[in-house]
N, C-alpha and C. Protein backbone atom coordinates (compact mmCIF):
# COMPACT_ATOMS: atom_id res chain seq x y z
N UNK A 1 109.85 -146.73 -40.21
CA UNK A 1 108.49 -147.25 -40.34
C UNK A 1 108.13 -147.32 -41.82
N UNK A 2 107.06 -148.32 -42.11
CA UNK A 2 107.15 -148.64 -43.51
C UNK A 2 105.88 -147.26 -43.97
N UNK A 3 105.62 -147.45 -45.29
CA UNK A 3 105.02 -146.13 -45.89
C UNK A 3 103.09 -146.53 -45.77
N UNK A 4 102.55 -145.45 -45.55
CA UNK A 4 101.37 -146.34 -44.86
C UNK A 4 100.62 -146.50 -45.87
N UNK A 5 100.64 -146.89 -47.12
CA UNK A 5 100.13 -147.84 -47.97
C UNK A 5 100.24 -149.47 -47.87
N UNK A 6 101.61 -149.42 -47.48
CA UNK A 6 101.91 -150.88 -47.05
C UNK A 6 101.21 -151.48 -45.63
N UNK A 7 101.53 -150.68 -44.33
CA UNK A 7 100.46 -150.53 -43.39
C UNK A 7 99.07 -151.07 -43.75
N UNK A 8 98.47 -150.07 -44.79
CA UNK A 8 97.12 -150.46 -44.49
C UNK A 8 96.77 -151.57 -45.28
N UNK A 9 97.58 -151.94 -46.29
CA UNK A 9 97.51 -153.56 -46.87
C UNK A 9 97.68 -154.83 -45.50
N UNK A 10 98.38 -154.45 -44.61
CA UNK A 10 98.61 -155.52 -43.96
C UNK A 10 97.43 -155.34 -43.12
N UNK A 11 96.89 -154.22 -42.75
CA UNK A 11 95.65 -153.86 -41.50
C UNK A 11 94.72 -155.04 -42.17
N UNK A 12 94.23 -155.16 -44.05
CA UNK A 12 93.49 -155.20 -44.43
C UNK A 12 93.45 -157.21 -44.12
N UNK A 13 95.04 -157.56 -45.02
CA UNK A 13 95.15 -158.71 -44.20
C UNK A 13 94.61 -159.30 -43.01
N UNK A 14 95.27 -158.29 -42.08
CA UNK A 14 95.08 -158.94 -40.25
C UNK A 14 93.31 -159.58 -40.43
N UNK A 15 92.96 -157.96 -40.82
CA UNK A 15 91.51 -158.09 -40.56
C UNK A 15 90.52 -159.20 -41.67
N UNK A 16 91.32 -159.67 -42.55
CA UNK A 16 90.64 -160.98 -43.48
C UNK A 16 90.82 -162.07 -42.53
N UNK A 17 92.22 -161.91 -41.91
CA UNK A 17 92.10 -163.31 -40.95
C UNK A 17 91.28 -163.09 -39.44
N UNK A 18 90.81 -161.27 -39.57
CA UNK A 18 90.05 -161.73 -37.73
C UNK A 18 91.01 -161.58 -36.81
N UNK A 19 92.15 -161.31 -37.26
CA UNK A 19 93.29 -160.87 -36.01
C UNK A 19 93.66 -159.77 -35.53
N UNK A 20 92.64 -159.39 -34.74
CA UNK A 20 92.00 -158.50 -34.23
C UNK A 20 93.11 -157.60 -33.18
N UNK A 21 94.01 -158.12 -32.88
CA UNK A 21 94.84 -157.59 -31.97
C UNK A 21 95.92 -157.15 -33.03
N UNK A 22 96.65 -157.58 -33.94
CA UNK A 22 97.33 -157.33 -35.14
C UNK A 22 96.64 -156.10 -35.95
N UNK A 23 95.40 -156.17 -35.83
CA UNK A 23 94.73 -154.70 -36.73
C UNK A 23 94.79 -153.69 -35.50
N UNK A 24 94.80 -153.83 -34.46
CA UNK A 24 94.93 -153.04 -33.30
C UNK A 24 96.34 -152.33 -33.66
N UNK A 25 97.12 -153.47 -33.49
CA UNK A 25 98.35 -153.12 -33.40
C UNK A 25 99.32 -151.91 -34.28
N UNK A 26 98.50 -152.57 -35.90
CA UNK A 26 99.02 -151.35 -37.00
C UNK A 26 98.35 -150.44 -36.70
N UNK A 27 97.37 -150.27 -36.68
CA UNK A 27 96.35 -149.23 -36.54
C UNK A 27 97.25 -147.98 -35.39
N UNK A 28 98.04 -148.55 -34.56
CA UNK A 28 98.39 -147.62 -33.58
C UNK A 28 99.75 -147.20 -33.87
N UNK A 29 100.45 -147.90 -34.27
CA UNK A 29 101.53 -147.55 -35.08
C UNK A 29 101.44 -146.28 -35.93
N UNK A 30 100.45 -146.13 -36.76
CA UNK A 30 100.86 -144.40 -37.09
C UNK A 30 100.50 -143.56 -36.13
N UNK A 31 100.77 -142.44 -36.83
CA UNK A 31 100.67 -141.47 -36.10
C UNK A 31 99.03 -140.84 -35.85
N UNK A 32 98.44 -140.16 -35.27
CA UNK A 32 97.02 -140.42 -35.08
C UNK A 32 96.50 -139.23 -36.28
N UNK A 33 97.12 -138.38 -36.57
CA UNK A 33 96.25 -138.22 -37.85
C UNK A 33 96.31 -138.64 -38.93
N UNK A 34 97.45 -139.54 -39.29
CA UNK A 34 97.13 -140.85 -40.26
C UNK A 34 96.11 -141.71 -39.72
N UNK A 35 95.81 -141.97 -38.43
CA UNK A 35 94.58 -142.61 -38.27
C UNK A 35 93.64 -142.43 -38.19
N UNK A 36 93.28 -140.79 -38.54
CA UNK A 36 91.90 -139.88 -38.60
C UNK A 36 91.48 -140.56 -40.00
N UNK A 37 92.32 -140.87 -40.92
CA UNK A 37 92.32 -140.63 -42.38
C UNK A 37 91.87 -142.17 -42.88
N UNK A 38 92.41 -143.03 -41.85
CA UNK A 38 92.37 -144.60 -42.92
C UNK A 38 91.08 -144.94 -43.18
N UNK A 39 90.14 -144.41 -42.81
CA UNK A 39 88.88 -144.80 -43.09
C UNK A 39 88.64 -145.07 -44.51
N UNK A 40 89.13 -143.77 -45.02
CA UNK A 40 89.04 -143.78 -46.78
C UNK A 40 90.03 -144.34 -47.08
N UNK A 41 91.06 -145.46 -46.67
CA UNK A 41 91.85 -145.86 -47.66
C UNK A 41 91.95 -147.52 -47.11
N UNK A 42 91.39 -147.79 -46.59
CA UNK A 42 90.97 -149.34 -46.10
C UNK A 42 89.81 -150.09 -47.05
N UNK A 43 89.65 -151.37 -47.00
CA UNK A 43 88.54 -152.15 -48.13
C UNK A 43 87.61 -152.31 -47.09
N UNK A 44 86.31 -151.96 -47.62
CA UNK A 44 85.12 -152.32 -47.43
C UNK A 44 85.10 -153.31 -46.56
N UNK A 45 85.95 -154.71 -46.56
CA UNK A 45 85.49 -156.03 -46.05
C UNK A 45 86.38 -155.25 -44.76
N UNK A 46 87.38 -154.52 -44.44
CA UNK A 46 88.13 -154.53 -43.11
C UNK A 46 87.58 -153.35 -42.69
N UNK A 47 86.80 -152.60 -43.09
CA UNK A 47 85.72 -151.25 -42.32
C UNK A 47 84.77 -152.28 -41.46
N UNK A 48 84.17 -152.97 -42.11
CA UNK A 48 82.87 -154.15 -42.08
C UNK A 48 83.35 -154.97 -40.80
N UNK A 49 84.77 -155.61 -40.45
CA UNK A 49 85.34 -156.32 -39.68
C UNK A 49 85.44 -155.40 -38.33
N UNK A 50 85.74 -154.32 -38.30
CA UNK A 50 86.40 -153.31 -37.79
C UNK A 50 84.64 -152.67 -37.22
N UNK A 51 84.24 -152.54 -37.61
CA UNK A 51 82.80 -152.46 -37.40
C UNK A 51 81.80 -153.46 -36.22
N UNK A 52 81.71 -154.62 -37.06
CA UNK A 52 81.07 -155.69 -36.34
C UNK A 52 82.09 -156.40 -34.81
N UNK A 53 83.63 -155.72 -34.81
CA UNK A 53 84.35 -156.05 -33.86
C UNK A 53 84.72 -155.23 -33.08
N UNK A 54 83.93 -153.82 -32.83
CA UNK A 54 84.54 -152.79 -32.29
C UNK A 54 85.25 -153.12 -31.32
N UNK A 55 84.38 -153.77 -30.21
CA UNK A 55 85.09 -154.13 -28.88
C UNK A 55 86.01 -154.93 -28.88
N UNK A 56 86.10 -155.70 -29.80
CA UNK A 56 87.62 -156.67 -29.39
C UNK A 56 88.97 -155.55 -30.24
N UNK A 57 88.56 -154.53 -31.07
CA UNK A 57 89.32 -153.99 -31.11
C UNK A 57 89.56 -152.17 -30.70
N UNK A 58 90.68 -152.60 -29.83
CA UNK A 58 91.21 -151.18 -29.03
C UNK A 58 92.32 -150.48 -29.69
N UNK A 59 91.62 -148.99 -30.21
CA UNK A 59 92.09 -147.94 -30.88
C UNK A 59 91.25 -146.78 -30.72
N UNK A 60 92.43 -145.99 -30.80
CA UNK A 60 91.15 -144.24 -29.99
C UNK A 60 89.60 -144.45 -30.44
N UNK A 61 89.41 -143.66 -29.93
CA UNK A 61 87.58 -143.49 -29.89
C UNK A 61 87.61 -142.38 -30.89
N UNK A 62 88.22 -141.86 -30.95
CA UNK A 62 88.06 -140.86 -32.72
C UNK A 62 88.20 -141.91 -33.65
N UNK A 63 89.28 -142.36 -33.43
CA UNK A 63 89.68 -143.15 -34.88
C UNK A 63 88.54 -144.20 -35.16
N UNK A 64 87.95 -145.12 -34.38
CA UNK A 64 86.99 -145.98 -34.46
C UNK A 64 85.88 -145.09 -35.05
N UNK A 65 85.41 -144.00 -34.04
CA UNK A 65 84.07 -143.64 -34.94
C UNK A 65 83.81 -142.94 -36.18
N UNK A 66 85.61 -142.49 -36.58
CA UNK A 66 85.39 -142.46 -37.95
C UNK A 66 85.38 -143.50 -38.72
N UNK A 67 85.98 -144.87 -38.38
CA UNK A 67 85.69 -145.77 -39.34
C UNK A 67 84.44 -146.15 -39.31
N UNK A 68 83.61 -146.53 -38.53
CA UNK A 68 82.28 -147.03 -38.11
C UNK A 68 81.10 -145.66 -38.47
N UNK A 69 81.51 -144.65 -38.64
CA UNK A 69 80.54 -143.95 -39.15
C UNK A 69 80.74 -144.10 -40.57
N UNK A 70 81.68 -144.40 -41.16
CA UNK A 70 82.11 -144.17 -42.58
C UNK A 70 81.54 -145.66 -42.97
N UNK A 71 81.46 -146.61 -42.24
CA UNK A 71 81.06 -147.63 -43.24
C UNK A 71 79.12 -147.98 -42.90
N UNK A 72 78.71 -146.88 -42.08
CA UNK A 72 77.68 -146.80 -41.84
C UNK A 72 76.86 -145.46 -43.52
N UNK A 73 78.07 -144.72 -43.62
CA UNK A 73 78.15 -143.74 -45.01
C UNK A 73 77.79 -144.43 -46.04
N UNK A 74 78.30 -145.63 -46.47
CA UNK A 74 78.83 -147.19 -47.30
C UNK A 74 77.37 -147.16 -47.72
N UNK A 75 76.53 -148.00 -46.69
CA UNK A 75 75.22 -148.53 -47.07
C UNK A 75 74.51 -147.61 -47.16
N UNK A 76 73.17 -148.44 -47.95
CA UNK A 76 72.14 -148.25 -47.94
C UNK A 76 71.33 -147.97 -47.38
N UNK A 77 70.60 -147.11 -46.85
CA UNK A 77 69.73 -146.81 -45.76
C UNK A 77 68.27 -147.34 -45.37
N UNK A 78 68.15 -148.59 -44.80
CA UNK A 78 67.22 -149.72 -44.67
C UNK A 78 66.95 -149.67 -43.07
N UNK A 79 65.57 -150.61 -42.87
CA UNK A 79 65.84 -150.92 -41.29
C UNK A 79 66.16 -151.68 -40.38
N UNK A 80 67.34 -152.46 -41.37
CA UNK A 80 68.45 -153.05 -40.76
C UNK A 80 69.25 -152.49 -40.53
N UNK A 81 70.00 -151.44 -41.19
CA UNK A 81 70.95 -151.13 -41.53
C UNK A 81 70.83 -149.77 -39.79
N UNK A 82 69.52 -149.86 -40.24
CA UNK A 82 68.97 -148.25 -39.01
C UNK A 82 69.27 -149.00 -37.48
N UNK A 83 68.95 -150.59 -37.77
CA UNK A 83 68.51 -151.51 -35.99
C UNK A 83 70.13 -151.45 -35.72
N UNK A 84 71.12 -151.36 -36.65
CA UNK A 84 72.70 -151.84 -36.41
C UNK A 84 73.41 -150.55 -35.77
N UNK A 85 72.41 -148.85 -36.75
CA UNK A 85 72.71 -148.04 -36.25
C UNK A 85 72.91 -147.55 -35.27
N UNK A 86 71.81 -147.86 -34.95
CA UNK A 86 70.99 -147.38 -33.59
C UNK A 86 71.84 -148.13 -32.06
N UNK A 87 71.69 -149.52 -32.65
CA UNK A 87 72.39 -150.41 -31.92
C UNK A 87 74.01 -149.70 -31.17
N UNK A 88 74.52 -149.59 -31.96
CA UNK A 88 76.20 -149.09 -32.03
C UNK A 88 76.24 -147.69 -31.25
N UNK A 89 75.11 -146.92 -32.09
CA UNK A 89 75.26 -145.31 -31.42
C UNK A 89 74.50 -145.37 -29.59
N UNK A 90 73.89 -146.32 -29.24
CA UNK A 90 73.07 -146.44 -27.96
C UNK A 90 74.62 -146.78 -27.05
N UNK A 91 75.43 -147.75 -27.25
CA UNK A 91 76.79 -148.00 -26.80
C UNK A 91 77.63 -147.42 -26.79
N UNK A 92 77.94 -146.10 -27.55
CA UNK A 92 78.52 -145.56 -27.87
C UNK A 92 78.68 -144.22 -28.22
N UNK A 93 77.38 -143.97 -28.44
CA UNK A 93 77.13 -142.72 -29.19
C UNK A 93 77.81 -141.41 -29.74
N UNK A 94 78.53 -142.08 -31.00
CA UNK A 94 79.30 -141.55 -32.29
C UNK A 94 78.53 -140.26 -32.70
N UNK A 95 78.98 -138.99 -32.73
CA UNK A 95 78.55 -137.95 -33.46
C UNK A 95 78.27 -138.58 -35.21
N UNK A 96 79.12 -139.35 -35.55
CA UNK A 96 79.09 -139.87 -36.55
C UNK A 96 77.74 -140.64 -37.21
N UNK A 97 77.01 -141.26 -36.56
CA UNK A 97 75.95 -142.09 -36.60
C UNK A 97 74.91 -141.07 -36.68
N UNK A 98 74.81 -140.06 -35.43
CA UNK A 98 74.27 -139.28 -35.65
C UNK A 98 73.88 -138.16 -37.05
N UNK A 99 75.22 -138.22 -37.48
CA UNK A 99 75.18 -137.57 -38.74
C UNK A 99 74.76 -138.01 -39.50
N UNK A 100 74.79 -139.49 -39.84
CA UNK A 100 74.62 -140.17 -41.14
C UNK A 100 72.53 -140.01 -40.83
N UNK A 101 72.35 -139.85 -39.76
CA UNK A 101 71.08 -139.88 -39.55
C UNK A 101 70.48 -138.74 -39.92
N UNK A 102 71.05 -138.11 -39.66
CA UNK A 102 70.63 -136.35 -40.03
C UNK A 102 70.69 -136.19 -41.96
N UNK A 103 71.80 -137.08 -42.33
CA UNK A 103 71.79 -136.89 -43.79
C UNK A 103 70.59 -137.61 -44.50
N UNK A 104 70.40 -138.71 -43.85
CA UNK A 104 69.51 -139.58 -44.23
C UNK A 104 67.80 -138.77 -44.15
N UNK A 105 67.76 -138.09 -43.26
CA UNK A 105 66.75 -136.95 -43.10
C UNK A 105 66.54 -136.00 -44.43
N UNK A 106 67.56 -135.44 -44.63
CA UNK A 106 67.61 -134.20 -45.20
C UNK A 106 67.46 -134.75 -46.42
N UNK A 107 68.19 -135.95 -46.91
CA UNK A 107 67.84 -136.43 -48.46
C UNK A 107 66.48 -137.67 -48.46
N UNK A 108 65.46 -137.68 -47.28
CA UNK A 108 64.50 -138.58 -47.90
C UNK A 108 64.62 -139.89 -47.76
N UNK A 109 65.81 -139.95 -47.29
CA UNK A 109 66.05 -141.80 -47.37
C UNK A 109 65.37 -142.33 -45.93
N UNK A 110 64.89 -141.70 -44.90
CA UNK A 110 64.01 -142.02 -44.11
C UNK A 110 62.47 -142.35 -44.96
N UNK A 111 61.93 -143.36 -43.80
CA UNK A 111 60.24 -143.58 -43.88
C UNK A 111 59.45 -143.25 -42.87
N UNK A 112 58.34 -143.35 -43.10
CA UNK A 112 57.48 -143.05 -41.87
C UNK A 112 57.40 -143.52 -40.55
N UNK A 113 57.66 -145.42 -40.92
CA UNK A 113 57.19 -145.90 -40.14
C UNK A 113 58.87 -145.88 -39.57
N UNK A 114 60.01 -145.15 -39.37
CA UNK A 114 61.10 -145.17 -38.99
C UNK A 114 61.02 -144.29 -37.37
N UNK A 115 60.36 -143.32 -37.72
CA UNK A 115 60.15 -141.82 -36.88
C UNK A 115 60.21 -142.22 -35.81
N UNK A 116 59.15 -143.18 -35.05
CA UNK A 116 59.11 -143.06 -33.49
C UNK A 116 60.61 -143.99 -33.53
N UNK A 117 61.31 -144.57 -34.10
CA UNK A 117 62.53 -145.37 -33.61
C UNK A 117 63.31 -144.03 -33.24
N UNK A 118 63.38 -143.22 -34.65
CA UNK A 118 64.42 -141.98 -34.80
C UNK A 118 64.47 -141.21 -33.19
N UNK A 119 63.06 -140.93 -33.60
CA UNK A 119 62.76 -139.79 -31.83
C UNK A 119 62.76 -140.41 -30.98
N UNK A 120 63.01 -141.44 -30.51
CA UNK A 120 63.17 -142.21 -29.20
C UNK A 120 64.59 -142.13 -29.12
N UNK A 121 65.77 -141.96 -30.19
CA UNK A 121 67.00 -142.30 -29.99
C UNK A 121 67.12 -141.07 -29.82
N UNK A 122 67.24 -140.19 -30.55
CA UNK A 122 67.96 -138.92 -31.26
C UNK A 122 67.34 -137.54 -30.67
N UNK A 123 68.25 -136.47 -30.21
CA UNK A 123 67.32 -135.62 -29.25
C UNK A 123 67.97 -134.33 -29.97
N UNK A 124 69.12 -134.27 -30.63
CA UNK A 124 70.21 -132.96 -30.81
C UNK A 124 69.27 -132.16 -31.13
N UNK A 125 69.36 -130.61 -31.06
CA UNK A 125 68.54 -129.52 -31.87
C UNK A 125 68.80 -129.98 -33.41
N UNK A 126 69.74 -130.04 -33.88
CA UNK A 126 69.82 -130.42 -35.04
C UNK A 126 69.11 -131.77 -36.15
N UNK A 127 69.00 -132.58 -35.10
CA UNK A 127 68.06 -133.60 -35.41
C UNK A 127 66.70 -133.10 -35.19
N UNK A 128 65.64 -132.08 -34.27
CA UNK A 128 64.90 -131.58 -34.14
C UNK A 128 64.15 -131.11 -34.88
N UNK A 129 65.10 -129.85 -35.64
CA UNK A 129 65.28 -129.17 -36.82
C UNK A 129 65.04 -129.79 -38.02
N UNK A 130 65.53 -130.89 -37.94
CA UNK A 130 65.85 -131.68 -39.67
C UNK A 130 64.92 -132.41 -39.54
N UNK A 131 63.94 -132.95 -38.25
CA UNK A 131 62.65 -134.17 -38.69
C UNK A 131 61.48 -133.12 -38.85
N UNK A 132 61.67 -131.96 -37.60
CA UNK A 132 60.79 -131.37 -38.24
C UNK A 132 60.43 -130.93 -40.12
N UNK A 133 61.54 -130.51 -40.18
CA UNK A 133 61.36 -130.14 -41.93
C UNK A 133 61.12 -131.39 -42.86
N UNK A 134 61.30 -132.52 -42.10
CA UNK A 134 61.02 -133.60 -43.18
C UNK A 134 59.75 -133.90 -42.85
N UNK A 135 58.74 -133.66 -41.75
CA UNK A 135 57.76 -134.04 -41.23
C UNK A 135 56.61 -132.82 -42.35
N UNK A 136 57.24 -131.43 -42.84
CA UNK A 136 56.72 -130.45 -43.42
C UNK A 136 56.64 -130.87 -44.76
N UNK A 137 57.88 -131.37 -45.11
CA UNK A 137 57.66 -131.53 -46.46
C UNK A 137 57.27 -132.86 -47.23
N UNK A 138 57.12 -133.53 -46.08
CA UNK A 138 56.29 -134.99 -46.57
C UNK A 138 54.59 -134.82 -45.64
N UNK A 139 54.32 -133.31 -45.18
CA UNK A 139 52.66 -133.07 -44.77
C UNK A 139 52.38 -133.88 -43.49
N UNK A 140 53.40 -134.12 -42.78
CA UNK A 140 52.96 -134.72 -41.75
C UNK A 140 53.18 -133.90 -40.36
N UNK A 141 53.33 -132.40 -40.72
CA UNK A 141 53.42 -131.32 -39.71
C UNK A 141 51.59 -130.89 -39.28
């Protein structure tokens, strides 16, 4: 088997052309904790592909929601970016998404008018915990 630098050049390929069964395909070819890992060593545009195509592409459900939480890591925290979140984690619901939500808490990058979206989705104690304290320290306790 070739060395998975070369691998993930070609994943990156497949996925410029959209050949979605070909990024499947390498993708399964390693071994699965090389596929815990490719998240961080794939381009932006084939996280993004790999993302917006979950369903046409089939690869463990670990391995996907680390890529899809990681390029949810990527952006900016907007409420687009929150409607795509939300979107993905309601189908799916990635510990991952969840997290990026919880970080997004803890550093402020939430708004006000976000909250009733947040608490309608999100129930963990941990999310509980973390709106409460952001609800304290922006006086809205």
């Amino acid at each position: 088997m070739s060395n998975i630098s070369s691998i993930i050049k070609m994943i990156d390929m497949a996925a410029t052309q959209k050949n979605y069964k070909e990024v499947e395909n390498l993708i399964s070819v390693l071994d699965i904790s090389d596929q815990h890992g490719i998240h961080s060593l794939l381009k932006e545009t084939t996280i993004k592909v790999i993302t917006e195509n979950k369903d046409k592409i089939n690869i463990a459900y670990s391995v996907k929601e680390h890529i899809i939480g990681f390029h949810f890591y990527k952006l900016s925290w907007s409420d687009d970016m929150l409607d795509q979140l939300i979107k993905i984690y309601k189908e799916e619901r990635y510990l991952a998404l969840e997290s990026r939500v919880i970080s997004a808490i803890k550093s402020d990058e939430i708004i006000v008018s976000q909250l009733n979206k947040l608490e309608s989705i999100f129930s963990s104690k941990e999310f509980i915990k973390q709106i409460e304290s952001w609800k304290k320290r922006n006086c809205l306790a």
